[in-house]
PDB file of N, CA and C in Angstrom:
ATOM      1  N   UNK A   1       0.845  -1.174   0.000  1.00  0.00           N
ATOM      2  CA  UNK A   1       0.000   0.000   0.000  1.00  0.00           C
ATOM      3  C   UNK A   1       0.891   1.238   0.000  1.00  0.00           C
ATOM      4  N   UNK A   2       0.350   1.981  -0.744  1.00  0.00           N
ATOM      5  CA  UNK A   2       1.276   3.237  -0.885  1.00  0.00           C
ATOM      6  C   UNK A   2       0.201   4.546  -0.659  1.00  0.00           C
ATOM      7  N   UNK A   3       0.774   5.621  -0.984  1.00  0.00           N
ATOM      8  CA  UNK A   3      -0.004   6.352  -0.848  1.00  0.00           C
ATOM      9  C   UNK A   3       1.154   8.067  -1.165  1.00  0.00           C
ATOM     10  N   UNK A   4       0.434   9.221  -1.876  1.00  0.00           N
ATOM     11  CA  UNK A   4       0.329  10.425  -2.238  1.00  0.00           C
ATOM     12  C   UNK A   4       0.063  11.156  -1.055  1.00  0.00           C
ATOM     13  N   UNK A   5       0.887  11.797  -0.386  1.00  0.00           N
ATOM     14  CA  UNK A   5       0.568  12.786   0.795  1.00  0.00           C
ATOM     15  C   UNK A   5       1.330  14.244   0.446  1.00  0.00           C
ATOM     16  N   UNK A   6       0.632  15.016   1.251  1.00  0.00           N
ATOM     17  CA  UNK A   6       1.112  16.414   0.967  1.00  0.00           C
ATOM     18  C   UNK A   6       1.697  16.389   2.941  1.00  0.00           C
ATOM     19  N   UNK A   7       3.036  16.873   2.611  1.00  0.00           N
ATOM     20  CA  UNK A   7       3.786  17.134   3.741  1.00  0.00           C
ATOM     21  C   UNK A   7       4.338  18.585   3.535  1.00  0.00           C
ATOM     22  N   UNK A   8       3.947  19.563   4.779  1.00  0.00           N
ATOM     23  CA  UNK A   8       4.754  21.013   4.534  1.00  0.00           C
ATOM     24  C   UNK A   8       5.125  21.320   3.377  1.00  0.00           C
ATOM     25  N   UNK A   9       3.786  21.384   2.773  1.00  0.00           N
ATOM     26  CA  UNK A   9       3.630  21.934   1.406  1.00  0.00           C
ATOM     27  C   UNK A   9       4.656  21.199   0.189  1.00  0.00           C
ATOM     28  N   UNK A  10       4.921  19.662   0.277  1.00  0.00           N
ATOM     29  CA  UNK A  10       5.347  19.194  -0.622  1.00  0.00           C
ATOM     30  C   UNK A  10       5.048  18.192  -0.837  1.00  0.00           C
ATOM     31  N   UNK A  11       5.166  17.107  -1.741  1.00  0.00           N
ATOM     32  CA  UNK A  11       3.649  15.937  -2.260  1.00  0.00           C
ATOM     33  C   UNK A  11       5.148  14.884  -2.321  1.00  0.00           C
ATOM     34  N   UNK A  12       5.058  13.614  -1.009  1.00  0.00           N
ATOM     35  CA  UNK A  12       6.006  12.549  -1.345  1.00  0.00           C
ATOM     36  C   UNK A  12       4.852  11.280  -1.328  1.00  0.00           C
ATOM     37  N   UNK A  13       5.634  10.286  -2.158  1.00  0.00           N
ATOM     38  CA  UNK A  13       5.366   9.522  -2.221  1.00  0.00           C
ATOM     39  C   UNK A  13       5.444   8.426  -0.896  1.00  0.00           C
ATOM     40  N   UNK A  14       4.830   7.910  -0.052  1.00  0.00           N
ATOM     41  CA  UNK A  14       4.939   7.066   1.338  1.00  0.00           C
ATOM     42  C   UNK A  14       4.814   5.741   0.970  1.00  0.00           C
ATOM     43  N   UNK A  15       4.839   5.025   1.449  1.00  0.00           N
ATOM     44  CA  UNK A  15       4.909   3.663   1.952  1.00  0.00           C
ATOM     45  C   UNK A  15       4.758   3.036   3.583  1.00  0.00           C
ATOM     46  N   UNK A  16       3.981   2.112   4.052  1.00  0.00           N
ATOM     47  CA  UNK A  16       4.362   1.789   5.559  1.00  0.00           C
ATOM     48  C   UNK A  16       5.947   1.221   5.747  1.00  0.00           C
ATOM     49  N   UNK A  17       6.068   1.574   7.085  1.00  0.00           N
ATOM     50  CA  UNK A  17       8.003   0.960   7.232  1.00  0.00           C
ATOM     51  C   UNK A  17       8.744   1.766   6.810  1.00  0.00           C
ATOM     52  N   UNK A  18       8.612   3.337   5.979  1.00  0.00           N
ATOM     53  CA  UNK A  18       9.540   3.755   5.445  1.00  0.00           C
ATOM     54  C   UNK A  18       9.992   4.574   5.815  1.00  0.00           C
ATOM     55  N   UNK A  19      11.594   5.207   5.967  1.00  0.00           N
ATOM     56  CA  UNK A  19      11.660   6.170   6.923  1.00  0.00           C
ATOM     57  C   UNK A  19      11.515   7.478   5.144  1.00  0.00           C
ATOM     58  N   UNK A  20      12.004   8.998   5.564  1.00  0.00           N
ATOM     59  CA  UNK A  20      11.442   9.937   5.043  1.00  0.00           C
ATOM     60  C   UNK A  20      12.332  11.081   5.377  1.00  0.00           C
ATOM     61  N   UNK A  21      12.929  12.006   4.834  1.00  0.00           N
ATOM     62  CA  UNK A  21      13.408  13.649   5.461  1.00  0.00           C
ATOM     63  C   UNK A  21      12.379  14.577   4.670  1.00  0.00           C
ATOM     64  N   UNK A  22      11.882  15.131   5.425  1.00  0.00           N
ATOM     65  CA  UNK A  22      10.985  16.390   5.084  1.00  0.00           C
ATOM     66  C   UNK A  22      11.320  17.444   5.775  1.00  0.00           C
ATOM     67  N   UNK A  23      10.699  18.717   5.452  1.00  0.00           N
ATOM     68  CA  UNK A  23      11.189  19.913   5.918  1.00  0.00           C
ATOM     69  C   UNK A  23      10.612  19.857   7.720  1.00  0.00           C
ATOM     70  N   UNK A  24      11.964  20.838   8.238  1.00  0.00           N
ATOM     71  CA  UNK A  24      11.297  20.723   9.485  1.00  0.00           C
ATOM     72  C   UNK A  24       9.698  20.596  10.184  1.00  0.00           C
ATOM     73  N   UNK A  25       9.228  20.183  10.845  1.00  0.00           N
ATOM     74  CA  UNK A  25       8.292  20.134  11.692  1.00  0.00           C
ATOM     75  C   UNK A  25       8.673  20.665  12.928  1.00  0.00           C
ATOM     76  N   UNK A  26       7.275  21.010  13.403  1.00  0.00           N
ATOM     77  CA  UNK A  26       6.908  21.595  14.955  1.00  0.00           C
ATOM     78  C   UNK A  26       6.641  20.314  15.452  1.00  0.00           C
ATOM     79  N   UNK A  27       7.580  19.543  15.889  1.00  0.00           N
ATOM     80  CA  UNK A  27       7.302  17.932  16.760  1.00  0.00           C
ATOM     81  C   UNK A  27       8.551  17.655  17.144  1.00  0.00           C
ATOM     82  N   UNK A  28       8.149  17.052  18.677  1.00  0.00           N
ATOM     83  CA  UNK A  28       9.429  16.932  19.329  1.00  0.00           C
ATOM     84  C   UNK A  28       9.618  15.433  19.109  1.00  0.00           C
ATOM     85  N   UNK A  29      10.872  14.323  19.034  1.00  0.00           N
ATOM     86  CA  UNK A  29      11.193  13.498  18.761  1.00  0.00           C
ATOM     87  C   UNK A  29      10.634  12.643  19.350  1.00  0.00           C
ATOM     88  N   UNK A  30      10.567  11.316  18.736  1.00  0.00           N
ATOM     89  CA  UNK A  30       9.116  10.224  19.397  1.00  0.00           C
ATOM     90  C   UNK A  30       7.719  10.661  19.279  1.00  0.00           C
ATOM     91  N   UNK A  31       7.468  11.917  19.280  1.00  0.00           N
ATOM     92  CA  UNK A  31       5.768  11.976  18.693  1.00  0.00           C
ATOM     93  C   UNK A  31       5.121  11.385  17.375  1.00  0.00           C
ATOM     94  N   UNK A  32       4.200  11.053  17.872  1.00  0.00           N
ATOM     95  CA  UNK A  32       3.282  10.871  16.288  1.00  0.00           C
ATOM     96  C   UNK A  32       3.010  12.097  15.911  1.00  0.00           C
ATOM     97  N   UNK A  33       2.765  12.035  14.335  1.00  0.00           N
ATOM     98  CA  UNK A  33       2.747  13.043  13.743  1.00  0.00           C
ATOM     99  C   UNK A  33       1.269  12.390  12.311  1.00  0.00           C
ATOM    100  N   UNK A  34       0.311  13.158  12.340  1.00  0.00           N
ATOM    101  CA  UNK A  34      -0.735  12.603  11.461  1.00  0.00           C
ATOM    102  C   UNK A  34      -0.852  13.140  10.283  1.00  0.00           C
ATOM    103  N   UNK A  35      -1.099  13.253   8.964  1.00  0.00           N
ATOM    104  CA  UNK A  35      -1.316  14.360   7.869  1.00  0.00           C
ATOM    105  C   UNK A  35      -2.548  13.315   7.043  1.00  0.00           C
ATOM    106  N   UNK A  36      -3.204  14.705   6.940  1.00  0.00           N
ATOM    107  CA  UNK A  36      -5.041  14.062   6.203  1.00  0.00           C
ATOM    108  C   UNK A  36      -5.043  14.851   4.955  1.00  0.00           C
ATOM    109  N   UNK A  37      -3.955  15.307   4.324  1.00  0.00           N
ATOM    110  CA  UNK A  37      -3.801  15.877   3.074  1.00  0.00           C
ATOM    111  C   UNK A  37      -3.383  14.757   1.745  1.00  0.00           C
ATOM    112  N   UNK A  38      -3.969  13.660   1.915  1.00  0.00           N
ATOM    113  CA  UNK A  38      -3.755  12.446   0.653  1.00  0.00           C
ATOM    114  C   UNK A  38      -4.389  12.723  -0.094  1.00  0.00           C
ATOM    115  N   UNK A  39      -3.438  12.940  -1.129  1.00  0.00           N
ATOM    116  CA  UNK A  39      -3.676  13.098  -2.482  1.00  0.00           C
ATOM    117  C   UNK A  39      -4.354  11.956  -3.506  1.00  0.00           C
ATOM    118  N   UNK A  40      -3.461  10.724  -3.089  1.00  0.00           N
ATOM    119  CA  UNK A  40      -3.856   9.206  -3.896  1.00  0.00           C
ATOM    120  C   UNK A  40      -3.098   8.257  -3.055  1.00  0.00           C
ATOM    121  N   UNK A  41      -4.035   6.777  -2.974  1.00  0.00           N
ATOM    122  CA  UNK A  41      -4.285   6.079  -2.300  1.00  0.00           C
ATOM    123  C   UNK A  41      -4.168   4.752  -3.022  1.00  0.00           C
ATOM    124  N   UNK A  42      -2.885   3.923  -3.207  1.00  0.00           N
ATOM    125  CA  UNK A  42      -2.949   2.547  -4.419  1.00  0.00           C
ATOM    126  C   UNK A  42      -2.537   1.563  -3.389  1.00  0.00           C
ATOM    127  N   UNK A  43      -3.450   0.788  -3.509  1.00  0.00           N
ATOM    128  CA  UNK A  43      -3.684  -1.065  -2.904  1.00  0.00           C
ATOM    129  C   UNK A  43      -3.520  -1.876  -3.775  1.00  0.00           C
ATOM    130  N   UNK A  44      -3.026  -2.438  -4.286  1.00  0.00           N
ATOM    131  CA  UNK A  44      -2.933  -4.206  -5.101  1.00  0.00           C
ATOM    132  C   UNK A  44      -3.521  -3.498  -6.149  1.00  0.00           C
ATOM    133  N   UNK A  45      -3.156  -2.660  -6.667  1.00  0.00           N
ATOM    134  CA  UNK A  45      -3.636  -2.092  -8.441  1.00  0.00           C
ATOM    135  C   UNK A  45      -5.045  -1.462  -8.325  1.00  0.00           C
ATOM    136  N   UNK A  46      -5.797  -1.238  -6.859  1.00  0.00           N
ATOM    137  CA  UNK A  46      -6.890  -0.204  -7.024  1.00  0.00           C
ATOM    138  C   UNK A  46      -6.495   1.339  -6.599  1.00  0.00           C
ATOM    139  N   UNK A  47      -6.768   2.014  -7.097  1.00  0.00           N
ATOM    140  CA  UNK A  47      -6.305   3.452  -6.933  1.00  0.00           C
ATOM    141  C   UNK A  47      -7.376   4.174  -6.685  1.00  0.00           C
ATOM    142  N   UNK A  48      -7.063   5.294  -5.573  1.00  0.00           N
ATOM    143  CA  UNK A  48      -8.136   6.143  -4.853  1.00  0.00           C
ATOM    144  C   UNK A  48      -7.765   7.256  -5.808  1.00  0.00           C
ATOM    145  N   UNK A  49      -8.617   8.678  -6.191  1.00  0.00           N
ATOM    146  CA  UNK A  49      -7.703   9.632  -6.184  1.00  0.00           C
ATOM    147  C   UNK A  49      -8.565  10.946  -5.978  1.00  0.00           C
ATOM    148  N   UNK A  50      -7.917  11.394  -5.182  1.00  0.00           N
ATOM    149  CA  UNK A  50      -9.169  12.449  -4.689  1.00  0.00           C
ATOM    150  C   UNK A  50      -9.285  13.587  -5.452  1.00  0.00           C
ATOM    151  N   UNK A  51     -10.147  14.526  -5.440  1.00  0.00           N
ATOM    152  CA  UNK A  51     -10.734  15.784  -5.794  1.00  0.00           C
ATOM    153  C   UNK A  51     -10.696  16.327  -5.128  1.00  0.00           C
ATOM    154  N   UNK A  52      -9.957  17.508  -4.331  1.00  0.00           N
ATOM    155  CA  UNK A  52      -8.077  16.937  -4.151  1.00  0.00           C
ATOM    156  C   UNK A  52      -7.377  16.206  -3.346  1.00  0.00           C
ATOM    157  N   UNK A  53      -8.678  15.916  -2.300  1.00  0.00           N
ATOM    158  CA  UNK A  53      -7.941  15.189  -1.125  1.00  0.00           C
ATOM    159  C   UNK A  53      -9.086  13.910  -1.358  1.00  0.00           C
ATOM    160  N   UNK A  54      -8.416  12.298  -0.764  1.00  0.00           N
ATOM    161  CA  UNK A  54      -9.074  11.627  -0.500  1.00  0.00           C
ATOM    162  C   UNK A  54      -9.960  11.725   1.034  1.00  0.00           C
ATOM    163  N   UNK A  55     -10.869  11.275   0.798  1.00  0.00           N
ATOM    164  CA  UNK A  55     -11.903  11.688   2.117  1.00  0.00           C
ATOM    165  C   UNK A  55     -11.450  10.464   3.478  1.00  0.00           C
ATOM    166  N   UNK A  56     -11.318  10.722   4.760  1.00  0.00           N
ATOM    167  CA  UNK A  56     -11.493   9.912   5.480  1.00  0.00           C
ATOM    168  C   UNK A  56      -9.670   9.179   4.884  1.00  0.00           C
ATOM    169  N   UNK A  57      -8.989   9.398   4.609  1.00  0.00           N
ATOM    170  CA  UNK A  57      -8.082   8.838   4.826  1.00  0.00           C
ATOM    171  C   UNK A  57      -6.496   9.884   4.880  1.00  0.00           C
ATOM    172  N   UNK A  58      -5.818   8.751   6.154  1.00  0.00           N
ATOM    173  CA  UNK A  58      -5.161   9.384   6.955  1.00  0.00           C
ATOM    174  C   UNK A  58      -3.960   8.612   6.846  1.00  0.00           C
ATOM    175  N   UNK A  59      -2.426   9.666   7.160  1.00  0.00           N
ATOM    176  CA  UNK A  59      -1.435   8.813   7.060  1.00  0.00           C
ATOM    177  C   UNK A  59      -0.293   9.218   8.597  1.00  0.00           C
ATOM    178  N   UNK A  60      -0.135   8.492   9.466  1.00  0.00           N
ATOM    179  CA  UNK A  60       0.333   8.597  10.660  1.00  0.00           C
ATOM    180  C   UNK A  60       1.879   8.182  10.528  1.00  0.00           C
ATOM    181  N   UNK A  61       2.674   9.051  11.121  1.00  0.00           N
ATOM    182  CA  UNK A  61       4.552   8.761  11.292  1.00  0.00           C
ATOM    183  C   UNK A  61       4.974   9.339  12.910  1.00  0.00           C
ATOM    184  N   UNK A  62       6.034   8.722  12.876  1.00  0.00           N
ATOM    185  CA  UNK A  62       6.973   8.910  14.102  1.00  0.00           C
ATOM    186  C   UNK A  62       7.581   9.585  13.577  1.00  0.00           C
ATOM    187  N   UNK A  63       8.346  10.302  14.551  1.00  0.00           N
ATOM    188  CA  UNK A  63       9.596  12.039  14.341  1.00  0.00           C
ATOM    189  C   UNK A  63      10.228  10.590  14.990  1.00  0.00           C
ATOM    190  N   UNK A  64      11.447  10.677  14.339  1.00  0.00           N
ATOM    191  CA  UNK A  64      12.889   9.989  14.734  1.00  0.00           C
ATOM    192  C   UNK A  64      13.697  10.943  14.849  1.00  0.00           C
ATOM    193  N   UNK A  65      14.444  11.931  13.993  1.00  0.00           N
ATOM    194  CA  UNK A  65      14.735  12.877  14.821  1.00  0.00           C
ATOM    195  C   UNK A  65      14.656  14.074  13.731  1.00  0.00           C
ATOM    196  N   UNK A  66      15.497  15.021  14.174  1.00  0.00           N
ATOM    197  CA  UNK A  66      15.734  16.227  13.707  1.00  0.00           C
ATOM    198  C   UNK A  66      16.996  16.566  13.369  1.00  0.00           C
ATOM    199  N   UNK A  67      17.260  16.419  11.880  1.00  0.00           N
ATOM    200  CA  UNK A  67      18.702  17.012  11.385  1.00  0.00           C
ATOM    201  C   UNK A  67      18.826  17.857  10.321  1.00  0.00           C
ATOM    202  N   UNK A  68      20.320  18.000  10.406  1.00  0.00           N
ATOM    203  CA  UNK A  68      20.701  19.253   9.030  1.00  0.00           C
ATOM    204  C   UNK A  68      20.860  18.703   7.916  1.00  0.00           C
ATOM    205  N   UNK A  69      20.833  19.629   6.665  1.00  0.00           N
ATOM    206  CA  UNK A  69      21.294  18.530   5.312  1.00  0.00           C
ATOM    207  C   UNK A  69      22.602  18.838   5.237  1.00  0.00           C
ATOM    208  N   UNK A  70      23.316  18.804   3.978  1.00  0.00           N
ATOM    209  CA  UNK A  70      24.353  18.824   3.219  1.00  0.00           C
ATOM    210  C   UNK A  70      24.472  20.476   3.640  1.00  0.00           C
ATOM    211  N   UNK A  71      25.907  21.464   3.697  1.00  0.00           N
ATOM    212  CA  UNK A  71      26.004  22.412   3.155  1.00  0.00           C
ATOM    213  C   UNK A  71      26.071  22.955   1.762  1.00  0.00           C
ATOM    214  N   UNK A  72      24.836  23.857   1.475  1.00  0.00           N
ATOM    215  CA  UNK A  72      25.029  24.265   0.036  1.00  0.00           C
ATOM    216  C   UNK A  72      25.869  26.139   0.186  1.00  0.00           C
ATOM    217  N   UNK A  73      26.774  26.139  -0.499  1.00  0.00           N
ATOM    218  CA  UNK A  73      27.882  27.398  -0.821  1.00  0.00           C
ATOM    219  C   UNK A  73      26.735  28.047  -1.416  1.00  0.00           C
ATOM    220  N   UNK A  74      26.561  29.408  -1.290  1.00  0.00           N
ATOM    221  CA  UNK A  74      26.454  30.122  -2.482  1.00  0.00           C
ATOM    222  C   UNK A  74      27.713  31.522  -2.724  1.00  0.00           C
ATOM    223  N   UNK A  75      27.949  31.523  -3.896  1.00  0.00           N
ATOM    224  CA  UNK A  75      29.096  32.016  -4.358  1.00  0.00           C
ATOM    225  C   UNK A  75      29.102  33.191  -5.695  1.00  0.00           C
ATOM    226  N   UNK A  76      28.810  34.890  -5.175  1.00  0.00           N
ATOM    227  CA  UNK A  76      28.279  35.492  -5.849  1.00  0.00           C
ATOM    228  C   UNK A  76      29.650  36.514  -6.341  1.00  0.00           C
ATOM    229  N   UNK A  77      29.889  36.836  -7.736  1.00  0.00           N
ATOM    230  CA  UNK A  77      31.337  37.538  -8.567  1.00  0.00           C
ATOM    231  C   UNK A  77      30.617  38.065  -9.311  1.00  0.00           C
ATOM    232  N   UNK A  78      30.919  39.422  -9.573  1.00  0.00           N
ATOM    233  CA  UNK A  78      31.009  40.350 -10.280  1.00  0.00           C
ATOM    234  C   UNK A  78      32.223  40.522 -11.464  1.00  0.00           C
ATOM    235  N   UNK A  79      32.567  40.197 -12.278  1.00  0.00           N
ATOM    236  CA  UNK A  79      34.216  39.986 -13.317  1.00  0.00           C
ATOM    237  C   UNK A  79      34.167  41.177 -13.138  1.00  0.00           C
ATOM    238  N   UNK A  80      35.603  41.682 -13.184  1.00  0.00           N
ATOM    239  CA  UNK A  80      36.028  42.960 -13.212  1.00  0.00           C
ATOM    240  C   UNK A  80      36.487  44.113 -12.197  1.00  0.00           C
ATOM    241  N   UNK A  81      35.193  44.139 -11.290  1.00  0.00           N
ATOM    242  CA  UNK A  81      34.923  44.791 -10.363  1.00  0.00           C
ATOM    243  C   UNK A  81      35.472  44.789  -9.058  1.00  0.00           C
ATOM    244  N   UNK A  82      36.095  43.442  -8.703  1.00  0.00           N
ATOM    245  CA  UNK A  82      36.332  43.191  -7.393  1.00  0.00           C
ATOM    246  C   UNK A  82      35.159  42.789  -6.302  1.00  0.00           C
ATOM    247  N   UNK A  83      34.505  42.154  -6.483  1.00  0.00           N
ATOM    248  CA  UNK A  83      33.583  41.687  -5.656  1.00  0.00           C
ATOM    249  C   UNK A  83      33.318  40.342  -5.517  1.00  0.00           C
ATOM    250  N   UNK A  84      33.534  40.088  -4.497  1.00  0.00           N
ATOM    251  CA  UNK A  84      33.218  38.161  -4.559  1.00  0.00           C
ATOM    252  C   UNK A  84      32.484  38.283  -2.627  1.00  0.00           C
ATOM    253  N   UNK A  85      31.269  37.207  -2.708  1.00  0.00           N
ATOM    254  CA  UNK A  85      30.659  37.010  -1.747  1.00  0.00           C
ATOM    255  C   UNK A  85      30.571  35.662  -1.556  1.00  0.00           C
ATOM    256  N   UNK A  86      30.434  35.058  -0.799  1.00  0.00           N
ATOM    257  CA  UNK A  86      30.449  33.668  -0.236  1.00  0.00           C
ATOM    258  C   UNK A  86      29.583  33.188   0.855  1.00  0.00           C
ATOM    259  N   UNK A  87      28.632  33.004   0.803  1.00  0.00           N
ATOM    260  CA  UNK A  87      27.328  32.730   2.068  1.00  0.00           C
ATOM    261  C   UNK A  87      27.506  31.289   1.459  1.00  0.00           C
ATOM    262  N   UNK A  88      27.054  30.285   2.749  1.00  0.00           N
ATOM    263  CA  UNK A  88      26.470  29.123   3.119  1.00  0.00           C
ATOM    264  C   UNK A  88      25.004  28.609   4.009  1.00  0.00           C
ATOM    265  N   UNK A  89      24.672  27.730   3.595  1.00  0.00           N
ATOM    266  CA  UNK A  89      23.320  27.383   4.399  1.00  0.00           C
ATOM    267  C   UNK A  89      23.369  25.977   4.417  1.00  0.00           C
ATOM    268  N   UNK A  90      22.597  25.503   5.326  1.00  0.00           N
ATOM    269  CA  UNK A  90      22.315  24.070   5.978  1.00  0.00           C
ATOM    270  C   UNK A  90      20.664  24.499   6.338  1.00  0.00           C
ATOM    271  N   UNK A  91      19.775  23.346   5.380  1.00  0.00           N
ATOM    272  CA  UNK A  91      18.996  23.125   5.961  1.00  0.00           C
ATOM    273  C   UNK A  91      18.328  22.089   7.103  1.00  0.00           C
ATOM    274  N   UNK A  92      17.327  22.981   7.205  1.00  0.00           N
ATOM    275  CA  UNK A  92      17.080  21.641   8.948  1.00  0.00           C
ATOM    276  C   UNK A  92      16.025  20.707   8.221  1.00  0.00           C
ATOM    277  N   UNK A  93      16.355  19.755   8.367  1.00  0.00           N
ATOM    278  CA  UNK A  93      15.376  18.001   8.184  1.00  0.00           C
ATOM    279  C   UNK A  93      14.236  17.936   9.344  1.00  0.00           C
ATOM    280  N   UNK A  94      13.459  17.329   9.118  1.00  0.00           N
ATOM    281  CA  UNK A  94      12.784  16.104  10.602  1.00  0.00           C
ATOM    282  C   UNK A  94      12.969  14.672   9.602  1.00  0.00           C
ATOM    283  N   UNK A  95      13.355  13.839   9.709  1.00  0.00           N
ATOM    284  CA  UNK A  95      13.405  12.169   9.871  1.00  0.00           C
ATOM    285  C   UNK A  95      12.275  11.754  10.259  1.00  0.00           C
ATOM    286  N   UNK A  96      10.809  11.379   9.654  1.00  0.00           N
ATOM    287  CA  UNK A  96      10.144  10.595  10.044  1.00  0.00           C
ATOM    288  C   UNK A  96      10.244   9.072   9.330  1.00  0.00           C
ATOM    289  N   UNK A  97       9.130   7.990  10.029  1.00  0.00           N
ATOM    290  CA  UNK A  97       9.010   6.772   9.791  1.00  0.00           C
ATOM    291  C   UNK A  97       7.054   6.580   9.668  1.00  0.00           C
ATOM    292  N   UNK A  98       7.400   6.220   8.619  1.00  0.00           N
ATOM    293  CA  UNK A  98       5.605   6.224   7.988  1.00  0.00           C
ATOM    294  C   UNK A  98       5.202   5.232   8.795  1.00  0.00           C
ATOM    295  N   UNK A  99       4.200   4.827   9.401  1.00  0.00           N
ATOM    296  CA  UNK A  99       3.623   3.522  10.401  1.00  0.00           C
ATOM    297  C   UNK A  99       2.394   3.421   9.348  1.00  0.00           C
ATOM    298  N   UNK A 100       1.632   3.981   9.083  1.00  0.00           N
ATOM    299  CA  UNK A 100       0.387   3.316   8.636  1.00  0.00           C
ATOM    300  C   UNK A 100      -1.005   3.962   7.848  1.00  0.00           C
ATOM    301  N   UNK A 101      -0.884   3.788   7.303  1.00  0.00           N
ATOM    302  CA  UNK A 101      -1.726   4.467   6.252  1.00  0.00           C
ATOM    303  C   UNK A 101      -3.337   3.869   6.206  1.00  0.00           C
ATOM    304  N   UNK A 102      -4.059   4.551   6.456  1.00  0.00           N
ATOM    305  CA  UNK A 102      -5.612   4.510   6.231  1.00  0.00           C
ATOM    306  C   UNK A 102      -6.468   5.024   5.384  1.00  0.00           C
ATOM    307  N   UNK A 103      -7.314   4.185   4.399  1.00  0.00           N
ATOM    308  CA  UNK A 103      -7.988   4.618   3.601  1.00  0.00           C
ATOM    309  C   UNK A 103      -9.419   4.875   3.734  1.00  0.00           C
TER     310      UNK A 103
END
């Protein structure tokens, strides 16, 4: 069973058992965490698909934890001029684990 969810405004594909990095969440580690924004809903080759959301179905995860990603550089030059800038960022993750999906 799989399933189409919208997480902090972005649409992943889930599975039960699977773990996941999505953009931070407001959840402290070990909470359940629920989202009723399913998009589509596929069992053994039958497919739900909502108008826009499927009704009555829900997809529940554990926060495992909370981390950073990769550092991305950004690296801004002007030729000629003398100007070079150099900023970095790390974004913050939450790590969940999909438990179970309801249709």
């Amino acid at each position: 069973m799989y399933a189409i969810v919208n997480i902090a405004g972005q649409q992943f594909k889930v599975s039960e058992n699977s773990p996941l990095f999505v953009h931070r969440l407001d959840a402290n580690e070990g909470e359940q965490v629920s989202f009723d924004q399913v998009l589509l809903v596929g069992n053994n080759g039958s497919v739900k698909v909502g108008a826009p959301t499927v009704s009555g179905a829900k997809v529940t995860a554990k926060v495992i934890s909370h981390v950073k990603g990769d550092k991305v550089l950004i690296f801004k030059k002007k030729r000629r001029k003398g100007y070079q800038k150099l900023n970095g960022h790390r974004q913050s993750f939450t790590k969940i684990q999909i438990e179970s999906i309801t249709a």
